[in-house]
Protein backbone atom coordinates (compact mmCIF):
# COMPACT_ATOMS: atom_id res chain seq x y z
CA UNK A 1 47.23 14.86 -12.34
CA UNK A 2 46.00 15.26 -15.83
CA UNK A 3 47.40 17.54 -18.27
CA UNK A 4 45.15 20.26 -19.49
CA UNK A 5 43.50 19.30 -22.04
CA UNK A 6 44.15 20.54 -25.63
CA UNK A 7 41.55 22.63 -27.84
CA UNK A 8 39.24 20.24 -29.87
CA UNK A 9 40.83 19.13 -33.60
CA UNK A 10 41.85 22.14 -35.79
CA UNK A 11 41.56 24.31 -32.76
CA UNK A 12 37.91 24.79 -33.42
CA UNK A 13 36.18 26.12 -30.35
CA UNK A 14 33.00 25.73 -32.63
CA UNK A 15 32.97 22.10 -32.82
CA UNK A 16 33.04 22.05 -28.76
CA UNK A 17 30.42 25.05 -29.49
CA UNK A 18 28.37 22.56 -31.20
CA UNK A 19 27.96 19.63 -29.09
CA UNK A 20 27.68 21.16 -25.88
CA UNK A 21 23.99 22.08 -27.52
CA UNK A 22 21.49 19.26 -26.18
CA UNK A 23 23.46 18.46 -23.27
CA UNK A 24 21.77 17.47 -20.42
CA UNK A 25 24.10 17.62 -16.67
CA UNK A 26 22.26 15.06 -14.34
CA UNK A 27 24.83 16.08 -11.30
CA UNK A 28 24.85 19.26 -11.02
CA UNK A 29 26.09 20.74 -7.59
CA UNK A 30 24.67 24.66 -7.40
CA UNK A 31 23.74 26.15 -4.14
CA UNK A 32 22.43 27.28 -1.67
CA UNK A 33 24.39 24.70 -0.07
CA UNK A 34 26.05 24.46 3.21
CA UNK A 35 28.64 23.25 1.48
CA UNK A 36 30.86 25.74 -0.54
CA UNK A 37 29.31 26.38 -4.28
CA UNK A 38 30.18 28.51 -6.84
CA UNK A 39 27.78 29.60 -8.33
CA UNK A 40 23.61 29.00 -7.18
CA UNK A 41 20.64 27.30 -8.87
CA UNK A 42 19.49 29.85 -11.19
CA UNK A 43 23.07 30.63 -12.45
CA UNK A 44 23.33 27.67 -13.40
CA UNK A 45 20.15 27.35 -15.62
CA UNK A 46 21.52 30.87 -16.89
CA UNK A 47 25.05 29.47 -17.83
CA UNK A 48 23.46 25.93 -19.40
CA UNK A 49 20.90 28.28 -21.21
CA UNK A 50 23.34 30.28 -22.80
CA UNK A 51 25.06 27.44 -23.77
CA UNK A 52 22.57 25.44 -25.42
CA UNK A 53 21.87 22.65 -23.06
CA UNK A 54 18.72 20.16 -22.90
CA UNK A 55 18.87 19.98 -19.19
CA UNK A 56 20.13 20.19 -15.67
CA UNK A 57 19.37 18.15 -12.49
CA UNK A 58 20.41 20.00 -9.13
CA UNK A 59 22.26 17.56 -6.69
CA UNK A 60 22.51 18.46 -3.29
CA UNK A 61 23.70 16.19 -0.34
CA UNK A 62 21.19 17.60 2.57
CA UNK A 63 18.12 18.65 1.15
CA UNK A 64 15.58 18.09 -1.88
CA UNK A 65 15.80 19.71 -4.54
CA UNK A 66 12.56 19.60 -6.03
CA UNK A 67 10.79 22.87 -4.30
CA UNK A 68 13.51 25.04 -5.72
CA UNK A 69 13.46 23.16 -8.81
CA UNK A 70 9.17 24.22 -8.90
CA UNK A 71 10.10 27.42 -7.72
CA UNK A 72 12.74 28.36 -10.71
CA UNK A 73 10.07 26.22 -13.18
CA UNK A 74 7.57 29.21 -12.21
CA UNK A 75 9.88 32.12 -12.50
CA UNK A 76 12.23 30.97 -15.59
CA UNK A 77 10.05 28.68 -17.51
CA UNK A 78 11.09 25.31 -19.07
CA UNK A 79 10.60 26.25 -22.48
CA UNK A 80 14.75 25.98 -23.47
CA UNK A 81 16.12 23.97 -20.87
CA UNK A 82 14.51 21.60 -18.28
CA UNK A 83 14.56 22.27 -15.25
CA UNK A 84 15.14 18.64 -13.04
CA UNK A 85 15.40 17.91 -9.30
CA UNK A 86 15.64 14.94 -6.86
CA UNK A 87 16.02 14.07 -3.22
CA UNK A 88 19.59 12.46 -1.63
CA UNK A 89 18.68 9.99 0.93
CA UNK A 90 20.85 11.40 3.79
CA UNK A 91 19.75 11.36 7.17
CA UNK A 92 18.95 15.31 7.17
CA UNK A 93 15.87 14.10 5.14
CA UNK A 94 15.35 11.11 7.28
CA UNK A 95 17.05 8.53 5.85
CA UNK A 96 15.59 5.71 3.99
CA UNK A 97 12.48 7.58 4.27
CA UNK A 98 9.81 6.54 2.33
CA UNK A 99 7.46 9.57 3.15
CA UNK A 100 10.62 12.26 1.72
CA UNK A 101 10.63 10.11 -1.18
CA UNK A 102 6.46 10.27 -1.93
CA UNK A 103 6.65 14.25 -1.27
CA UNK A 104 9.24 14.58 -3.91
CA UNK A 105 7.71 12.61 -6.02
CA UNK A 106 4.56 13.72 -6.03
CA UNK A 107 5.69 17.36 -6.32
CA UNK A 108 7.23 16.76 -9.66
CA UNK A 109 11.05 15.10 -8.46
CA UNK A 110 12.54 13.08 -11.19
CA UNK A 111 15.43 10.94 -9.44
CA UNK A 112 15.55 9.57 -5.75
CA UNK A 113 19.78 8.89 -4.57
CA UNK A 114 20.51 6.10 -2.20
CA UNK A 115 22.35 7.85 0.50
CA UNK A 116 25.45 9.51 -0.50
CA UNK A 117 27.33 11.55 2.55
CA UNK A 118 25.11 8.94 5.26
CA UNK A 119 26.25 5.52 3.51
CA UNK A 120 28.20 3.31 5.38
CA UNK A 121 30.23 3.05 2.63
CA UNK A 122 31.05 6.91 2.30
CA UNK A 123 31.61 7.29 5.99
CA UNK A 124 34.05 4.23 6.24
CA UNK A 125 36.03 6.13 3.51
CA UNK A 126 35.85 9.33 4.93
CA UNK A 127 37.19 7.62 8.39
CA UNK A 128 40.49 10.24 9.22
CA UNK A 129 39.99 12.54 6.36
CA UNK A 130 37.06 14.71 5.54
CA UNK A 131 34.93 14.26 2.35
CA UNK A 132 33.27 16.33 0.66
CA UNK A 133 33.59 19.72 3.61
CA UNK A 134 30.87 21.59 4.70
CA UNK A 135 31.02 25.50 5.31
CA UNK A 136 29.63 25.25 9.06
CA UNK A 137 29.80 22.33 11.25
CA UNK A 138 27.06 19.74 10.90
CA UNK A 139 25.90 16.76 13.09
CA UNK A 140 27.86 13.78 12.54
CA UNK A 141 26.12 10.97 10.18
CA UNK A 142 24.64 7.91 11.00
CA UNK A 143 25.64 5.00 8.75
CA UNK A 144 23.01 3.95 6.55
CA UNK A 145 22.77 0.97 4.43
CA UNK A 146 20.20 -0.49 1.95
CA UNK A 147 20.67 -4.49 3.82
CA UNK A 148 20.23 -5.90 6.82
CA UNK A 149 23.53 -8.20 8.42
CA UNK A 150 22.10 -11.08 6.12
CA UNK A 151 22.17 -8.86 2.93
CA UNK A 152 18.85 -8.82 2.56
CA UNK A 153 17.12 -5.50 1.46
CA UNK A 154 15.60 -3.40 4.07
CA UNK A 155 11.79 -3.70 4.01
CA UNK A 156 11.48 0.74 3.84
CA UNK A 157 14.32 0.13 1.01
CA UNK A 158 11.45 -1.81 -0.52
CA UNK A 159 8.89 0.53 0.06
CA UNK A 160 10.81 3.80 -1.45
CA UNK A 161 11.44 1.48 -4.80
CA UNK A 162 8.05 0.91 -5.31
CA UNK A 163 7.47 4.23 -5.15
CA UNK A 164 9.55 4.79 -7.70
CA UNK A 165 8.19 2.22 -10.29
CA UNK A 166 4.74 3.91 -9.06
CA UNK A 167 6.87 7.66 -10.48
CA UNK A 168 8.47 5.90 -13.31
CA UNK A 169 11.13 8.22 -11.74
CA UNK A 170 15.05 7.03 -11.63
CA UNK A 171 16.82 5.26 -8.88
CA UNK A 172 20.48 6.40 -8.79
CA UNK A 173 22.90 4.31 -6.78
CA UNK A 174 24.31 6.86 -4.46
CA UNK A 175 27.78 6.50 -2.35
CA UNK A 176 26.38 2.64 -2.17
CA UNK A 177 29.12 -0.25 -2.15
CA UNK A 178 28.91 -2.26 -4.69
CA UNK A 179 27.85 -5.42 -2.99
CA UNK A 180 24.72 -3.55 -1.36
CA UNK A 181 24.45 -2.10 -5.52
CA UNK A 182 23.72 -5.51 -6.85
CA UNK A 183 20.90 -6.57 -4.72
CA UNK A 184 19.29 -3.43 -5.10
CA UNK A 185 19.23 -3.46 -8.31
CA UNK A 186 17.83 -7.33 -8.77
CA UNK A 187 15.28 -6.05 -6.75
CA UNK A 188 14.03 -2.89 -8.45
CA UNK A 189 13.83 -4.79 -11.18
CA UNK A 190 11.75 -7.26 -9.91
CA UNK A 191 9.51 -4.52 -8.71
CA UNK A 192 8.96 -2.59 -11.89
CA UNK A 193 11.80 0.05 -11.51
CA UNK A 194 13.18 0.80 -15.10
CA UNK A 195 15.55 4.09 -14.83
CA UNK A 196 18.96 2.83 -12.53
CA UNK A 197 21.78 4.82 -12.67
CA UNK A 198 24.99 4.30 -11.02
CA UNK A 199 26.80 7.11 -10.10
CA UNK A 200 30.07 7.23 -10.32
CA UNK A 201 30.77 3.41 -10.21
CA UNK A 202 35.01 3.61 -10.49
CA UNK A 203 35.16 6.34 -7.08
CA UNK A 204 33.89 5.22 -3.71
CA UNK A 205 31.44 2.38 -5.04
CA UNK A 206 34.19 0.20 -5.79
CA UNK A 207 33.00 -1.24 -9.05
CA UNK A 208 35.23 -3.00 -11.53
CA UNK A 209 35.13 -2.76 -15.16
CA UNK A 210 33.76 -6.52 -15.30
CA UNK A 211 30.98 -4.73 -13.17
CA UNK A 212 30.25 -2.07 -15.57
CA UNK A 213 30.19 -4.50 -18.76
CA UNK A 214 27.39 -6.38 -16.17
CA UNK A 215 25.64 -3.16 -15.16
CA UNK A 216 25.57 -2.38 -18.15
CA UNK A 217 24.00 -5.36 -19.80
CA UNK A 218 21.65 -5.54 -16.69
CA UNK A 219 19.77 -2.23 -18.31
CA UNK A 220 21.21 0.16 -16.06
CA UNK A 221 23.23 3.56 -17.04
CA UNK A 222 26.76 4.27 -16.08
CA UNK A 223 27.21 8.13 -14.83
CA UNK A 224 30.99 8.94 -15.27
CA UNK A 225 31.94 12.68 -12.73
CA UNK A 226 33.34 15.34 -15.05
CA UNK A 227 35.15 16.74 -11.68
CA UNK A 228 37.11 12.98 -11.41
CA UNK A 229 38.81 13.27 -15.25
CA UNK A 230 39.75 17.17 -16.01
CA UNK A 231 42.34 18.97 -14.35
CA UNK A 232 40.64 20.38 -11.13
CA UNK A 233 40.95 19.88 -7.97
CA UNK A 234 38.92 16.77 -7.54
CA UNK A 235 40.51 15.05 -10.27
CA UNK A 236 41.03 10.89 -9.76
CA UNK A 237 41.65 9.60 -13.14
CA UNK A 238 43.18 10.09 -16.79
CA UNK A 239 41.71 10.28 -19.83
CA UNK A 240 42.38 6.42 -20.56
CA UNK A 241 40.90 5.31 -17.73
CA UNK A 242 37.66 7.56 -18.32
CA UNK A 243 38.52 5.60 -21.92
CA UNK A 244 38.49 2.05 -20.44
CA UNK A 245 35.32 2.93 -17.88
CA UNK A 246 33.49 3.68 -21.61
CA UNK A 247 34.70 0.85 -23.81
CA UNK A 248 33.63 -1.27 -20.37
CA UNK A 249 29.97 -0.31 -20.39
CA UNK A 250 29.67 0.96 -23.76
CA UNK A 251 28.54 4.40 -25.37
CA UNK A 252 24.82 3.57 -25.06
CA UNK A 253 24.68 3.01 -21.64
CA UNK A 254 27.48 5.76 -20.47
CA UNK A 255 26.05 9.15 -19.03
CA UNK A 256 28.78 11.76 -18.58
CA UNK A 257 27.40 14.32 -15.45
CA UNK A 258 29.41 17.42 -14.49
CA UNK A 259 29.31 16.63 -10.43
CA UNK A 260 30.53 20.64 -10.50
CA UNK A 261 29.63 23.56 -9.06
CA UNK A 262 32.30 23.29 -5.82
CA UNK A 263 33.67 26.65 -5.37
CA UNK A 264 37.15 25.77 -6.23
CA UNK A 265 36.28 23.80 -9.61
CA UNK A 266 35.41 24.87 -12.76
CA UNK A 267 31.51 25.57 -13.41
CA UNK A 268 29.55 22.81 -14.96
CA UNK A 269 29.68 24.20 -18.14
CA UNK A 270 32.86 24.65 -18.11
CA UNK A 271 33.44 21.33 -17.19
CA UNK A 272 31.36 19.47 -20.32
CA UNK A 273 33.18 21.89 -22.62
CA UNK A 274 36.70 20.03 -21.12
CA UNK A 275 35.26 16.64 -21.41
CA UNK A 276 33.82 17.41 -24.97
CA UNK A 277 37.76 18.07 -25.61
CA UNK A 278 38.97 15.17 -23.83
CA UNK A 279 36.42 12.85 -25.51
CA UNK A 280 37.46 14.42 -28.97
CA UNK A 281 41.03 13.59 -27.82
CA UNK A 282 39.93 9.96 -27.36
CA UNK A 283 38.72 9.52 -30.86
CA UNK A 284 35.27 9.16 -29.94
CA UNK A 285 32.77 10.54 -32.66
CA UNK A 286 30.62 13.51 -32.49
CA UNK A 287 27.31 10.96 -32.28
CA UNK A 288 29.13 9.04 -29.32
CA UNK A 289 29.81 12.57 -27.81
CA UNK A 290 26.39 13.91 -27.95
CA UNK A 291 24.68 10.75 -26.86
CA UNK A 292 27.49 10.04 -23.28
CA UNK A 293 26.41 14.07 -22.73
CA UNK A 294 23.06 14.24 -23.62
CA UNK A 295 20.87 11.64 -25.51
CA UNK A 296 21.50 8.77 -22.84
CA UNK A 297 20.41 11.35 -20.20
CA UNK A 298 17.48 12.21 -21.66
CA UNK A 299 16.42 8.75 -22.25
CA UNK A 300 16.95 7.83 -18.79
CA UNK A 301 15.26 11.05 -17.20
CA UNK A 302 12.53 10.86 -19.52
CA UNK A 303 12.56 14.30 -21.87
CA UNK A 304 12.59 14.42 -25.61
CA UNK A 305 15.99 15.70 -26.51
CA UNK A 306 16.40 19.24 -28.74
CA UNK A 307 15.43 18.43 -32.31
CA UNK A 308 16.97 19.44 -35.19
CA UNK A 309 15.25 22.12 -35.72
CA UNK A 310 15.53 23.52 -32.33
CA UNK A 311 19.28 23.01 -32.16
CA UNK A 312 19.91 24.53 -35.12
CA UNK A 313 17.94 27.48 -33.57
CA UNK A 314 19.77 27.56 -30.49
CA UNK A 315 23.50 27.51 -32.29
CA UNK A 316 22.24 30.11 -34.58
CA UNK A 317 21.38 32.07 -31.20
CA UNK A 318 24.96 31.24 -30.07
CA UNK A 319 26.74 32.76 -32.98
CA UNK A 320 24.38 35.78 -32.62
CA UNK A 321 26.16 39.10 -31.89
CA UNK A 322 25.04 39.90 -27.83
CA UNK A 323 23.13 43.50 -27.90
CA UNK A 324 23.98 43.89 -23.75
């Protein structure tokens, strides 16, 4: 398990202060949930908003996100941090279901998920020990995969990518194996998809770093789970291998996603705030920092990021004196 890790250089809380401010969380795990969450969709946009952030994207395994995500738009406004949703293709939403992926699209989603909890891929994993535990008992998946037996891509698999060249939205990668990952993504291309993002490509996908350096170079970005490097209990690696998993797809193409909001982690924010340690610890710059938490994500997604100006307004709001 990995050590706690220390305060940022000089012990300056300020510095973490600092960069945390345009950060955009692309994984974000709030609730309502069936699954156990710690804090809900609107506390989160309350905790990133305090702390400067560009963005969050709410993640959840069983349903879309995207009428909550309109819902909060309406009642909190986008006008500091944006407010971004997407739809998990599990079977509760039908699958590989073309139709879930048009509604979300169409009602402002940004990102579609190959199935996560329903893959083949998770399920064989999960075979004798339960991932990722839900807080009431829910009907057991059905294995879903993007090929047929010959590896070819499944015509609806077609379909739902077209749809999201149609969006311009982003195609995220899911709880896919790696072998079903590669075809996928030679065919979005082919189609006109041009936002990929793996997610998590070193836990369950089963990705090497050769793969990254490929996925990389093929134009796709490489999401990296805050919950799998600090000390919590879903940690899975060290520092230096969150290190190599970098240097192996490079800054540019590295997005660095809480995958928080579990009731027995540490909030998202709280999470970035570790990593922005960790990553000092590594020696990587404050650019590098700010781009793997923030810049890359916004390029993907498809928002401008804070400008100057507006992030020096929003850390001279942070060093503000609270009235409350």
């Amino acid at each position: 398990m990995l050590q706690d890790a220390a305060p940022a250089r000089g012990s300056d809380e300020t510095v973490v202060d600092r960069l945390l401010i345009g950060a955009v969380d692309l994984h974000c795990h709030s609730g309502p949930s069936v699954m156990p969450r710690k804090i809900n969709h609107a506390e989160a946009i309350r905790q990133a908003d305090q702390a400067g952030m560009r963005g969050v994207l709410f993640k959840d395994h069983y349903y879309s996100t995207t009428p909550v995500a309109e819902l909060l738009k309406e009642m909190l406004g986008e006008e500091r941090v944006r407010i971004l949703s997407g739809i998990a293709l599990n079977n509760h939403v039908g699958g590989l279901n073309p139709y879930a992926v048009e509604h979300g699209l169409k009602l402002g989603g940004n990102l579609v998920w190959m199935p996560t909890i329903s893959a083949a891929n998770h399920i064989r994993h999960a075979h004798r020990r339960k991932l990722l535990p839900t807080k009431v008992s829910m009907s057991e998946s059905i294995a879903l995969t993007v090929v047929d037996v010959r590896g070819q891509l499944l015509d609806e698999v077609k379909l739902i990518l077209d749809l999201i060249a149609e969006y311009d939205s982003v195609l995220a990668t899911g709880h896919l194996h790696i072998s079903e990952i590669w075809p996928l993504l030679e065919e979005a291309k082919a189609r006109g998809v041009n936002r990929m993002l793996i997610n998590h490509p070193m836990f369950l996908v089963g990705a090497s770093l050769s793969d990254l350096t490929e996925l990389a170079g093929m134009g796709a970005y490489l999401e990296h789970s805050i919950c799998q490097v600090i000390d919590c209990p879903s940690n899975k690696f060290t520092a230096d291998e969150l290190d190599a998993f970098i240097k192996a797809g490079g800054v540019n193409r590295t997005i660095i996603g809480s995958d928080l909001g579990q009731s027995k982690n540490p909030t998202p924010v709280e999470g970035f705030r570790e990593i922005i340690r960790m990553c000092l610890q590594l020696g990587y710059g404050e650019d590098e920092i700010r781009r793997m938490i923030g810049l890359n994500a916004c390029e993907l997604i498809g928002i401008p990021p804070l400008s100057d100006g507006e992030a020096l307004h929003r850390a001279h709001q942070a060093t503000e004196p609270s009235n409350s």
